[in-house]
ModelCIF file with pLDDT and N, C-alpha, C, O atoms, coordinates in Angstrom:
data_MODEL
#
_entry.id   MODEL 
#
_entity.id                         1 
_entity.type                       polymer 
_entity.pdbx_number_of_molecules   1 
#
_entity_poly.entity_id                      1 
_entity_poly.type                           'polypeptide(L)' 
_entity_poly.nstd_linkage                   no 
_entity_poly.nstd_monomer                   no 
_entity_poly.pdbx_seq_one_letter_code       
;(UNK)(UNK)(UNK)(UNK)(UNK)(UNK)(UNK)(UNK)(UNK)(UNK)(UNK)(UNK)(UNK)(UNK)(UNK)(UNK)
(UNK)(UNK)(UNK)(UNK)(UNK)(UNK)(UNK)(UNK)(UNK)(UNK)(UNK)(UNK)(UNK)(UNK)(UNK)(UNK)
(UNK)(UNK)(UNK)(UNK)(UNK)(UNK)(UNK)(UNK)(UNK)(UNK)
;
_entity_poly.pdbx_seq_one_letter_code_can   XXXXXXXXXXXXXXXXXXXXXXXXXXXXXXXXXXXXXXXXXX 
_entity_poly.pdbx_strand_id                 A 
#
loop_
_entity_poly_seq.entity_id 
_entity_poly_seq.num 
_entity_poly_seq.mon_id 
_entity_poly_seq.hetero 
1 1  UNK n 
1 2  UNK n 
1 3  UNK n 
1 4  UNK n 
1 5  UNK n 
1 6  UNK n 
1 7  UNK n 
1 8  UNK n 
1 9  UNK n 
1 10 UNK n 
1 11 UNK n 
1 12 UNK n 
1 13 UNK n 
1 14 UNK n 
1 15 UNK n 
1 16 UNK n 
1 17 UNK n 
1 18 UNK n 
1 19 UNK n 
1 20 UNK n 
1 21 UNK n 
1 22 UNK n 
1 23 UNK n 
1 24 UNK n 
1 25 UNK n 
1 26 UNK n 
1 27 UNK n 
1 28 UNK n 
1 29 UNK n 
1 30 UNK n 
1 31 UNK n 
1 32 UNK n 
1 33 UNK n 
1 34 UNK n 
1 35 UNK n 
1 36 UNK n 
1 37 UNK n 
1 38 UNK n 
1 39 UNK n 
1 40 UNK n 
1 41 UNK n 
1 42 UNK n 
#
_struct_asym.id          A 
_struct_asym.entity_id   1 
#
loop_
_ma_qa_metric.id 
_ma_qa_metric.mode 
_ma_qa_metric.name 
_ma_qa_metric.software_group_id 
_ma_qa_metric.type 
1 global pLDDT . pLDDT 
2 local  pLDDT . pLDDT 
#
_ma_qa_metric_global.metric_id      1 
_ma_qa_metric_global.metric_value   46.90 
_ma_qa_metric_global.model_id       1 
_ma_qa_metric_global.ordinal_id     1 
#
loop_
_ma_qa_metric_local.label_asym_id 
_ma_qa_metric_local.label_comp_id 
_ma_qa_metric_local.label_seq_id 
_ma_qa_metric_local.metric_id 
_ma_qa_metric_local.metric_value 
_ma_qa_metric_local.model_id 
_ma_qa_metric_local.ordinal_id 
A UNK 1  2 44.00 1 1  
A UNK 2  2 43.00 1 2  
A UNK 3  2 44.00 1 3  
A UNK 4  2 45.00 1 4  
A UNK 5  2 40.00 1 5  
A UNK 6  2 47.00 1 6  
A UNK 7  2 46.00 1 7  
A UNK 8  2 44.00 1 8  
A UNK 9  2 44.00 1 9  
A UNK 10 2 41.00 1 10 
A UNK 11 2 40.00 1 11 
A UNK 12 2 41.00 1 12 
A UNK 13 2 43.00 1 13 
A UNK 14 2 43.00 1 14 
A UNK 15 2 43.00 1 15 
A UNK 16 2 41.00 1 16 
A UNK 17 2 41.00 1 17 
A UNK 18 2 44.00 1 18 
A UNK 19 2 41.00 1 19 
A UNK 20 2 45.00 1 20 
A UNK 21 2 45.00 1 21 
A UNK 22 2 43.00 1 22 
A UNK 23 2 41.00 1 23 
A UNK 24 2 41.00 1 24 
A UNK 25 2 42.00 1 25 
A UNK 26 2 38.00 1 26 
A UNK 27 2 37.00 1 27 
A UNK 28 2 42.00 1 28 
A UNK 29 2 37.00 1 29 
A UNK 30 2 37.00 1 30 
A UNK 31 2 40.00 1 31 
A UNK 32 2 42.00 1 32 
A UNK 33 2 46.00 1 33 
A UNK 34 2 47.00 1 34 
A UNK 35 2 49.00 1 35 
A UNK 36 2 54.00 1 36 
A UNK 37 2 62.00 1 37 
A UNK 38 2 65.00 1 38 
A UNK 39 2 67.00 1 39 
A UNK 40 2 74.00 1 40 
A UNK 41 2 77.00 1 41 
A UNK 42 2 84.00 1 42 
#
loop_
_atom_site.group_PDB 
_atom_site.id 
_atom_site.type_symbol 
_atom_site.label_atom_id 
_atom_site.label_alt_id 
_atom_site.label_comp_id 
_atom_site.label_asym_id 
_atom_site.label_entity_id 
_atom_site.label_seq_id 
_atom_site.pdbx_PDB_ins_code 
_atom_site.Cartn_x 
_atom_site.Cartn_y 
_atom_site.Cartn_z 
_atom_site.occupancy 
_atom_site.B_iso_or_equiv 
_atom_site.pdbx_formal_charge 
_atom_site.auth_seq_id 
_atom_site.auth_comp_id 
_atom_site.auth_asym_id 
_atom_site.auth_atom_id 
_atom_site.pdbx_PDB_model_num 
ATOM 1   N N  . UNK A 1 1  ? 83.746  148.214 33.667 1.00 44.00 ? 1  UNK A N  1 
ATOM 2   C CA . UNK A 1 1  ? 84.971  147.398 33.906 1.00 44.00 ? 1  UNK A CA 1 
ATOM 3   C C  . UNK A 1 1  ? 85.349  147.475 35.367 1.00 44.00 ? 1  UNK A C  1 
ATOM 4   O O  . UNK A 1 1  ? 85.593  148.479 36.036 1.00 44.00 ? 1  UNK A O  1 
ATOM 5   N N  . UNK A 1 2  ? 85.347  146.348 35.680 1.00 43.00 ? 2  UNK A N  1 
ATOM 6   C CA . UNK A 1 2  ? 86.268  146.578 36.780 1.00 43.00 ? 2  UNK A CA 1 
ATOM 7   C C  . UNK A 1 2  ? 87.245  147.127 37.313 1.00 43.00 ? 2  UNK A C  1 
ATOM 8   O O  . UNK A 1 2  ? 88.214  146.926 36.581 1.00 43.00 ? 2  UNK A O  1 
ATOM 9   N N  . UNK A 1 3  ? 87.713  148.098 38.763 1.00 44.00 ? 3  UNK A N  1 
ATOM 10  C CA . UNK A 1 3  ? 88.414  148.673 38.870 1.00 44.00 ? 3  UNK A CA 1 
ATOM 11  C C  . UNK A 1 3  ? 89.847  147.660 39.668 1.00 44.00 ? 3  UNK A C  1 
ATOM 12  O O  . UNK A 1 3  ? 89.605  147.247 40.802 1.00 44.00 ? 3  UNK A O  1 
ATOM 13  N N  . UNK A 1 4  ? 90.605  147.471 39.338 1.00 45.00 ? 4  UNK A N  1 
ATOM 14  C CA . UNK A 1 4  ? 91.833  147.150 40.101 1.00 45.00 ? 4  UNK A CA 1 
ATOM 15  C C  . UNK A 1 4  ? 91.995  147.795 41.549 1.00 45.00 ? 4  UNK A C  1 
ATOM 16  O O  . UNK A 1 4  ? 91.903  148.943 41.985 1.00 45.00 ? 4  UNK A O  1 
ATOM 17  N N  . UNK A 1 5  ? 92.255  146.647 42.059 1.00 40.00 ? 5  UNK A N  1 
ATOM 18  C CA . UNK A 1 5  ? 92.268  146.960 43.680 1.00 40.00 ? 5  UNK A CA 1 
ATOM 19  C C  . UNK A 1 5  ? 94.044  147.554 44.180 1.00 40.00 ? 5  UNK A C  1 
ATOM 20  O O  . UNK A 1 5  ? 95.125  147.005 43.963 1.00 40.00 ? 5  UNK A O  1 
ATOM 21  N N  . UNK A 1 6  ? 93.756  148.752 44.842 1.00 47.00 ? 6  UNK A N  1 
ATOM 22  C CA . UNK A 1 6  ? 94.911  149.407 45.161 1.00 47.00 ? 6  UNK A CA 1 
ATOM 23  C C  . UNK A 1 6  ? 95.825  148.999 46.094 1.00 47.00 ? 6  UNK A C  1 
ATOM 24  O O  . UNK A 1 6  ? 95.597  149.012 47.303 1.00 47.00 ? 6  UNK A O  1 
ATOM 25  N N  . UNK A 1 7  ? 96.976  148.592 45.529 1.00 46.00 ? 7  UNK A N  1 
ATOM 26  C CA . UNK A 1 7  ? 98.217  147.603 46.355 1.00 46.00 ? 7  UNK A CA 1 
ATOM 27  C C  . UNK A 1 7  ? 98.418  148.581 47.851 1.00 46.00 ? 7  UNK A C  1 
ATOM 28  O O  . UNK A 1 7  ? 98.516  149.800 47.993 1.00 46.00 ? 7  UNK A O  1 
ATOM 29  N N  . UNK A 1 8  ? 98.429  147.333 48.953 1.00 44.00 ? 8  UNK A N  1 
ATOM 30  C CA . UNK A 1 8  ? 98.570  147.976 49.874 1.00 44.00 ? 8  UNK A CA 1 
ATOM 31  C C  . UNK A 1 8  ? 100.297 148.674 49.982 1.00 44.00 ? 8  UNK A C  1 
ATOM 32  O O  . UNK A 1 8  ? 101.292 148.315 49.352 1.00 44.00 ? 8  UNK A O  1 
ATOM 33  N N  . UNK A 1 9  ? 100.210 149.368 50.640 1.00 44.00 ? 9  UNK A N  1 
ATOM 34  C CA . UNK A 1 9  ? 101.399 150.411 51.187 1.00 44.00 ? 9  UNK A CA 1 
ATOM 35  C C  . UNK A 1 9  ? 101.733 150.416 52.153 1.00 44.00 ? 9  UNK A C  1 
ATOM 36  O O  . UNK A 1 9  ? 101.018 150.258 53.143 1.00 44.00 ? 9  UNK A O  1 
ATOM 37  N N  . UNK A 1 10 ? 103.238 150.651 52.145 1.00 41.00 ? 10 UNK A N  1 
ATOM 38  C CA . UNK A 1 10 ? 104.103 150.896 53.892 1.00 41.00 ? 10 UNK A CA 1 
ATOM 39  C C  . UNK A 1 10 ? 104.572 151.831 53.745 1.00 41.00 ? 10 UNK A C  1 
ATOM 40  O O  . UNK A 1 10 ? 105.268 152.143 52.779 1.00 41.00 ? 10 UNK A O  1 
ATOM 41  N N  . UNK A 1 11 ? 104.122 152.903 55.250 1.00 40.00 ? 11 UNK A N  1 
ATOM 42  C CA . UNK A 1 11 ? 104.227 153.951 54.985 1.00 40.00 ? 11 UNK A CA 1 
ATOM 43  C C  . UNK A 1 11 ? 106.249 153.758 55.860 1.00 40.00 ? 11 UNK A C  1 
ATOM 44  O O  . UNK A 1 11 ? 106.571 152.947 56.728 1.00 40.00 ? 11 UNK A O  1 
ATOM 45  N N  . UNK A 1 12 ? 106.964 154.588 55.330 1.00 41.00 ? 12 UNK A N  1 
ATOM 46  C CA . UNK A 1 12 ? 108.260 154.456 55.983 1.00 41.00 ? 12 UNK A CA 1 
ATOM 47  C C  . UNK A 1 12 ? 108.587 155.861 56.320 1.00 41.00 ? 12 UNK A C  1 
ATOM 48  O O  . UNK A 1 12 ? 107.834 156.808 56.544 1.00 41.00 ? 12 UNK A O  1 
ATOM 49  N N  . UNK A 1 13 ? 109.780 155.790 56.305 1.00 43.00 ? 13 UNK A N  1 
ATOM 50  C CA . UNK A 1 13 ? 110.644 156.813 56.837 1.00 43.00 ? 13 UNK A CA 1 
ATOM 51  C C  . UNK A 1 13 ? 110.689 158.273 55.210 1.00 43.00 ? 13 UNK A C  1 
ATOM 52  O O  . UNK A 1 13 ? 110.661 159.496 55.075 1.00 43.00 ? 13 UNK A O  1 
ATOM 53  N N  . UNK A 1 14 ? 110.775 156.943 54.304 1.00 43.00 ? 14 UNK A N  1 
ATOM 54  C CA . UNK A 1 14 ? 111.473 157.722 53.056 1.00 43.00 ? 14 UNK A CA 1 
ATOM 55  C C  . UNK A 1 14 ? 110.031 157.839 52.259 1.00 43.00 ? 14 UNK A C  1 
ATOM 56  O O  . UNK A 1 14 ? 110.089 157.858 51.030 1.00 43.00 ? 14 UNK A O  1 
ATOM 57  N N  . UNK A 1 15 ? 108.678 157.921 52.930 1.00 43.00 ? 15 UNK A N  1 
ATOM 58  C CA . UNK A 1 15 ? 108.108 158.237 52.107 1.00 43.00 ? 15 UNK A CA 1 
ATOM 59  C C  . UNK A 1 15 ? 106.748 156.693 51.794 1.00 43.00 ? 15 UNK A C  1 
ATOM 60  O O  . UNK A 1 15 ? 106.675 155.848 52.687 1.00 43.00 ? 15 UNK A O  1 
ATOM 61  N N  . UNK A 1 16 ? 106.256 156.609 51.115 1.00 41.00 ? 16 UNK A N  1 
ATOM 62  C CA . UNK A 1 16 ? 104.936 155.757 50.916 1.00 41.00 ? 16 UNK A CA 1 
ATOM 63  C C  . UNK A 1 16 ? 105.261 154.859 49.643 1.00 41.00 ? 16 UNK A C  1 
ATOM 64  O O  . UNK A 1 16 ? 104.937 155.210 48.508 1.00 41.00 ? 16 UNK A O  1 
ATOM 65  N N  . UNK A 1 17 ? 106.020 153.509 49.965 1.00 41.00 ? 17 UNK A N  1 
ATOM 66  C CA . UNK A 1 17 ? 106.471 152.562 48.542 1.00 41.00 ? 17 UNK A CA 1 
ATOM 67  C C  . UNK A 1 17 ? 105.203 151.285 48.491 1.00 41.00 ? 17 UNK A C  1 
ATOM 68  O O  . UNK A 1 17 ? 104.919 150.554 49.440 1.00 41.00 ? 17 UNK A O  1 
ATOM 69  N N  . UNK A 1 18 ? 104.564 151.261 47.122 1.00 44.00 ? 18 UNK A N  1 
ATOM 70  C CA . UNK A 1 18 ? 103.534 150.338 46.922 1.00 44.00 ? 18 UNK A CA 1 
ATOM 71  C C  . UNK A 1 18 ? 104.616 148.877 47.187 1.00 44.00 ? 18 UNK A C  1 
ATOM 72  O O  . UNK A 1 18 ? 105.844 148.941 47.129 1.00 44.00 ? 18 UNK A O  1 
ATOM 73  N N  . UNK A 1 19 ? 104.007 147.901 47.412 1.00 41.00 ? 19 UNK A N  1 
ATOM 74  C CA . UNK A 1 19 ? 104.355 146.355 47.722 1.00 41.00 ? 19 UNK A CA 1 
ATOM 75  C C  . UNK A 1 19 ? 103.459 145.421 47.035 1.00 41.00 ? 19 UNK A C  1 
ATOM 76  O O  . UNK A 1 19 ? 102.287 145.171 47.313 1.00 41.00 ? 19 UNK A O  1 
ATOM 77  N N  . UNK A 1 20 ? 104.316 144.859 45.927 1.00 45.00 ? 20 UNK A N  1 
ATOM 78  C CA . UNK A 1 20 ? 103.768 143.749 45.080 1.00 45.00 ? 20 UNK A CA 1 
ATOM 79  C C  . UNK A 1 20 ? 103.166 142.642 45.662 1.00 45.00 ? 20 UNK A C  1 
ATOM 80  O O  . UNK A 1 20 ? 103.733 142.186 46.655 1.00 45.00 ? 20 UNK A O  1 
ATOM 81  N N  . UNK A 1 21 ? 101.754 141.894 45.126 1.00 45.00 ? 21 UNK A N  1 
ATOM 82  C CA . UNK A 1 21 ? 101.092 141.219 46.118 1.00 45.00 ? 21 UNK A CA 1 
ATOM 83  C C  . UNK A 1 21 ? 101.980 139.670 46.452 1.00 45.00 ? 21 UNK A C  1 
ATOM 84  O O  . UNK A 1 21 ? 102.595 139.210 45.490 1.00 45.00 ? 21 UNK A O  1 
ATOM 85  N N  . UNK A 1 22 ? 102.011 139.279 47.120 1.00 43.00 ? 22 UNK A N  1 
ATOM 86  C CA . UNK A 1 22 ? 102.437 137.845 47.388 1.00 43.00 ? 22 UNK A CA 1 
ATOM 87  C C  . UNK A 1 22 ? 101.913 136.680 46.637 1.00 43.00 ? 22 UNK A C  1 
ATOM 88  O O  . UNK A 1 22 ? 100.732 136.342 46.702 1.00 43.00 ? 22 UNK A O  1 
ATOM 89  N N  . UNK A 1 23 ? 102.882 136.019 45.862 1.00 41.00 ? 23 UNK A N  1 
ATOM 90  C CA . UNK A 1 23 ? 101.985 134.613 45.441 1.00 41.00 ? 23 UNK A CA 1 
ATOM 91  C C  . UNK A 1 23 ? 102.523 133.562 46.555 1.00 41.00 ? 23 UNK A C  1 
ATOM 92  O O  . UNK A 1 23 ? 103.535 133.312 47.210 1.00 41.00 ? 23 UNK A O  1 
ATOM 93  N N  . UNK A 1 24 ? 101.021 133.049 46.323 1.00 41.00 ? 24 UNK A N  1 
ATOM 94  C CA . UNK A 1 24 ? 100.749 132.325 47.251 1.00 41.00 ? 24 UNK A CA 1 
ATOM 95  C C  . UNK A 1 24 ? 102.247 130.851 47.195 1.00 41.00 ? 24 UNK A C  1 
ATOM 96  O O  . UNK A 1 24 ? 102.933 130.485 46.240 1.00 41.00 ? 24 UNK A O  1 
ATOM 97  N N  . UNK A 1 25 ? 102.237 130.318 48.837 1.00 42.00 ? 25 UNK A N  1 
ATOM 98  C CA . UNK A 1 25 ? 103.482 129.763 48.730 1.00 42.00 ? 25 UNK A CA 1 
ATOM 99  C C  . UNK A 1 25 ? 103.151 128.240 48.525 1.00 42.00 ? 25 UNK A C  1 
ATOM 100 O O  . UNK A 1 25 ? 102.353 127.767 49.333 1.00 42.00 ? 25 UNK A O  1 
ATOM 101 N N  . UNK A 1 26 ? 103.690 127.350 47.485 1.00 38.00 ? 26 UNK A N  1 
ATOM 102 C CA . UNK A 1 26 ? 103.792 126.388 47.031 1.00 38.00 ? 26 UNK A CA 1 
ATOM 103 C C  . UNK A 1 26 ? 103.748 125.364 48.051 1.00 38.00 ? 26 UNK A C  1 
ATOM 104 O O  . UNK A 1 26 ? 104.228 125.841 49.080 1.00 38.00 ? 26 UNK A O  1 
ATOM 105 N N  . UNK A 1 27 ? 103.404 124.233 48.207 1.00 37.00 ? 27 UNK A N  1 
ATOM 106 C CA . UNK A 1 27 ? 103.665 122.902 49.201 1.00 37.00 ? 27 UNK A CA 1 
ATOM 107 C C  . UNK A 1 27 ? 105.172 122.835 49.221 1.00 37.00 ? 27 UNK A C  1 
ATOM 108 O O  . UNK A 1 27 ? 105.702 123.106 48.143 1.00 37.00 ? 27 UNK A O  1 
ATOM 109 N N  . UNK A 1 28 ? 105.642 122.655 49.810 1.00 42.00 ? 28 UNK A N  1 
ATOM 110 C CA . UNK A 1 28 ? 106.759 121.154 49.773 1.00 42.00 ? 28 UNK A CA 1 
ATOM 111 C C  . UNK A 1 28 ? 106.650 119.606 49.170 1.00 42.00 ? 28 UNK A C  1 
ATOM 112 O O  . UNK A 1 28 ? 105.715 118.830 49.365 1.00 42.00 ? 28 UNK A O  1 
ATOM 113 N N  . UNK A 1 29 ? 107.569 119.417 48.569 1.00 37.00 ? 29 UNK A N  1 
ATOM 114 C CA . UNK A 1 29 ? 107.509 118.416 47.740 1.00 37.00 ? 29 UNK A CA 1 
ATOM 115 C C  . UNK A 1 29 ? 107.571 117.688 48.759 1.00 37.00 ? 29 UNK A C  1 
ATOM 116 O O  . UNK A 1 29 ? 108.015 118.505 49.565 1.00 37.00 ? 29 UNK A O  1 
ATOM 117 N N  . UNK A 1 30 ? 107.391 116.281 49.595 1.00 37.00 ? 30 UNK A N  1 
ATOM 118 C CA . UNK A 1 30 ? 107.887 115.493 50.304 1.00 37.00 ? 30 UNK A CA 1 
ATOM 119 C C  . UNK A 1 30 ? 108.838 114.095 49.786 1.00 37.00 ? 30 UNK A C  1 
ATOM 120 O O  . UNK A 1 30 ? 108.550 113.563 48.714 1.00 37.00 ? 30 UNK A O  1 
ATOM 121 N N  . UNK A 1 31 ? 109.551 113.760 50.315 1.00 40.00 ? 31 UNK A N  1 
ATOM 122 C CA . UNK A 1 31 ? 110.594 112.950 50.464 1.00 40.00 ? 31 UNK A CA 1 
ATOM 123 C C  . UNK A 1 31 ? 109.675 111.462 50.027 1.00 40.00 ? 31 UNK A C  1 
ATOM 124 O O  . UNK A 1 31 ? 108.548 111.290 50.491 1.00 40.00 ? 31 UNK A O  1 
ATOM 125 N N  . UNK A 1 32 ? 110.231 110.592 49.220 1.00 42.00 ? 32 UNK A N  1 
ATOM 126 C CA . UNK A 1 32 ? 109.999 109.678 48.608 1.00 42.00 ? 32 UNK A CA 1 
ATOM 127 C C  . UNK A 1 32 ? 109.453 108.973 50.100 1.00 42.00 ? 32 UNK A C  1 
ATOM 128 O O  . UNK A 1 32 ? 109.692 109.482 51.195 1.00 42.00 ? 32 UNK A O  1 
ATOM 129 N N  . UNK A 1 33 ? 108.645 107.653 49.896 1.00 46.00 ? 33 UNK A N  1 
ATOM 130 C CA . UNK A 1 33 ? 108.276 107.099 51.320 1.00 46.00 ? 33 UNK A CA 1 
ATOM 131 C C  . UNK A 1 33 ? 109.121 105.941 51.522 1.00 46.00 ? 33 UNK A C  1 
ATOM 132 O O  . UNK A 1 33 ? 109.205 105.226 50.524 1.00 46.00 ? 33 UNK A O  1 
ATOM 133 N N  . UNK A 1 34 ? 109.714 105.590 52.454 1.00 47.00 ? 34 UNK A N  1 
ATOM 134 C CA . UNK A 1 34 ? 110.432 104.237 52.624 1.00 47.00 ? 34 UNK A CA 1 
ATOM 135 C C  . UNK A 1 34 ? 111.345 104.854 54.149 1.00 47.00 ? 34 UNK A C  1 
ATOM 136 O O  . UNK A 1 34 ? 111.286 106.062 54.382 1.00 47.00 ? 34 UNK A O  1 
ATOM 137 N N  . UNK A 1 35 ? 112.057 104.036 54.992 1.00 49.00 ? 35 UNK A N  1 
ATOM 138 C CA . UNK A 1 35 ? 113.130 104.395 55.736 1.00 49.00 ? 35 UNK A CA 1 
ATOM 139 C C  . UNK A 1 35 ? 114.458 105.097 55.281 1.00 49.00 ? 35 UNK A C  1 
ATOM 140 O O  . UNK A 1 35 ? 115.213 104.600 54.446 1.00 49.00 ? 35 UNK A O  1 
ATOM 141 N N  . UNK A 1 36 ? 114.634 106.090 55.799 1.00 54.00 ? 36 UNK A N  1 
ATOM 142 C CA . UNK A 1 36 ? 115.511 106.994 55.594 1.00 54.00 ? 36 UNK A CA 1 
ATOM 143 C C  . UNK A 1 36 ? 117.295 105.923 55.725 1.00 54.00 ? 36 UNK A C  1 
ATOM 144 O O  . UNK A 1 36 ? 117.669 105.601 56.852 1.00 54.00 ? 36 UNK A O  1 
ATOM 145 N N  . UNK A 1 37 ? 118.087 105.556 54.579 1.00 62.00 ? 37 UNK A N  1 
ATOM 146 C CA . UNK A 1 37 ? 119.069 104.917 55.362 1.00 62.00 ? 37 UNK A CA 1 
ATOM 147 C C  . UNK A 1 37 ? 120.480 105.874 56.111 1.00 62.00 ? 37 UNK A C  1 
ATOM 148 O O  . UNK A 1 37 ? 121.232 106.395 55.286 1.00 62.00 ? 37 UNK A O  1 
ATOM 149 N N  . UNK A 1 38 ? 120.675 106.000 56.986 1.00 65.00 ? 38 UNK A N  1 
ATOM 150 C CA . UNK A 1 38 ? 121.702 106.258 57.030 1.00 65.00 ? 38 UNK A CA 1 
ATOM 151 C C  . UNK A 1 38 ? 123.331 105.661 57.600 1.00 65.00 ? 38 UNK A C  1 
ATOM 152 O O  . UNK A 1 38 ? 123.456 104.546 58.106 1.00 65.00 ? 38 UNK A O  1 
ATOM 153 N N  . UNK A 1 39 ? 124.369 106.523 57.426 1.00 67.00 ? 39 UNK A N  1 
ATOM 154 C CA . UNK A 1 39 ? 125.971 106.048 57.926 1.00 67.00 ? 39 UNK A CA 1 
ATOM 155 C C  . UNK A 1 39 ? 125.377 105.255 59.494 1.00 67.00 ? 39 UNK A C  1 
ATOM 156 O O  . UNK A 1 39 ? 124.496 105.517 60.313 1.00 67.00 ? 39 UNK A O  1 
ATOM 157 N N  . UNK A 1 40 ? 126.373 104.222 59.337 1.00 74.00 ? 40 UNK A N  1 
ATOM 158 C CA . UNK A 1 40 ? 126.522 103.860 60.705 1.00 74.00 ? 40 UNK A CA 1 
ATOM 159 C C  . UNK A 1 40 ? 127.033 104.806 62.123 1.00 74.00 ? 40 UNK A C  1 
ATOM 160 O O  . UNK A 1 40 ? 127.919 105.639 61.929 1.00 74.00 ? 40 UNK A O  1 
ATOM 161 N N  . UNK A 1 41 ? 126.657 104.708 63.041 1.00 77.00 ? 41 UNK A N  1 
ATOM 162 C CA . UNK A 1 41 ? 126.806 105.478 64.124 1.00 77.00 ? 41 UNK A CA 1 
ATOM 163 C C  . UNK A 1 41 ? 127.412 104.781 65.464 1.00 77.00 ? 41 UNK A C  1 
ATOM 164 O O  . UNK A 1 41 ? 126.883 103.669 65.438 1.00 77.00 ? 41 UNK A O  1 
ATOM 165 N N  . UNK A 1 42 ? 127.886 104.813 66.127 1.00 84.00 ? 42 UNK A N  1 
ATOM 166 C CA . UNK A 1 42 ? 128.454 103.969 67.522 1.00 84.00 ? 42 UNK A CA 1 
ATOM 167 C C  . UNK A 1 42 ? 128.708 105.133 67.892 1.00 84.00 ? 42 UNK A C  1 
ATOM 168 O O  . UNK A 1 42 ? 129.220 105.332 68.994 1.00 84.00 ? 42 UNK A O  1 
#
């Protein structure tokens, strides 16, 4: 069986705390396509 790979660590002040891995970060949805309208301006 495979062995599980050992979460990396920061070592600190207070001692050695494991750090849960990162999921990976999602796209951005983007904004419907057309011209943005906005308020009038002067």
């Amino acid at each position: 069986a495979a062995s599980p790979l050992p979460a990396p660590t920061v070592i600190g002040g207070g001692g050695v705390a494991p750090v849960a891995p990162t999921a990976p970060t999602a796209p951005a949805v983007s904004a419907l396509p057309g011209a943005a309208r906005v308020p009038l301006s002067v």
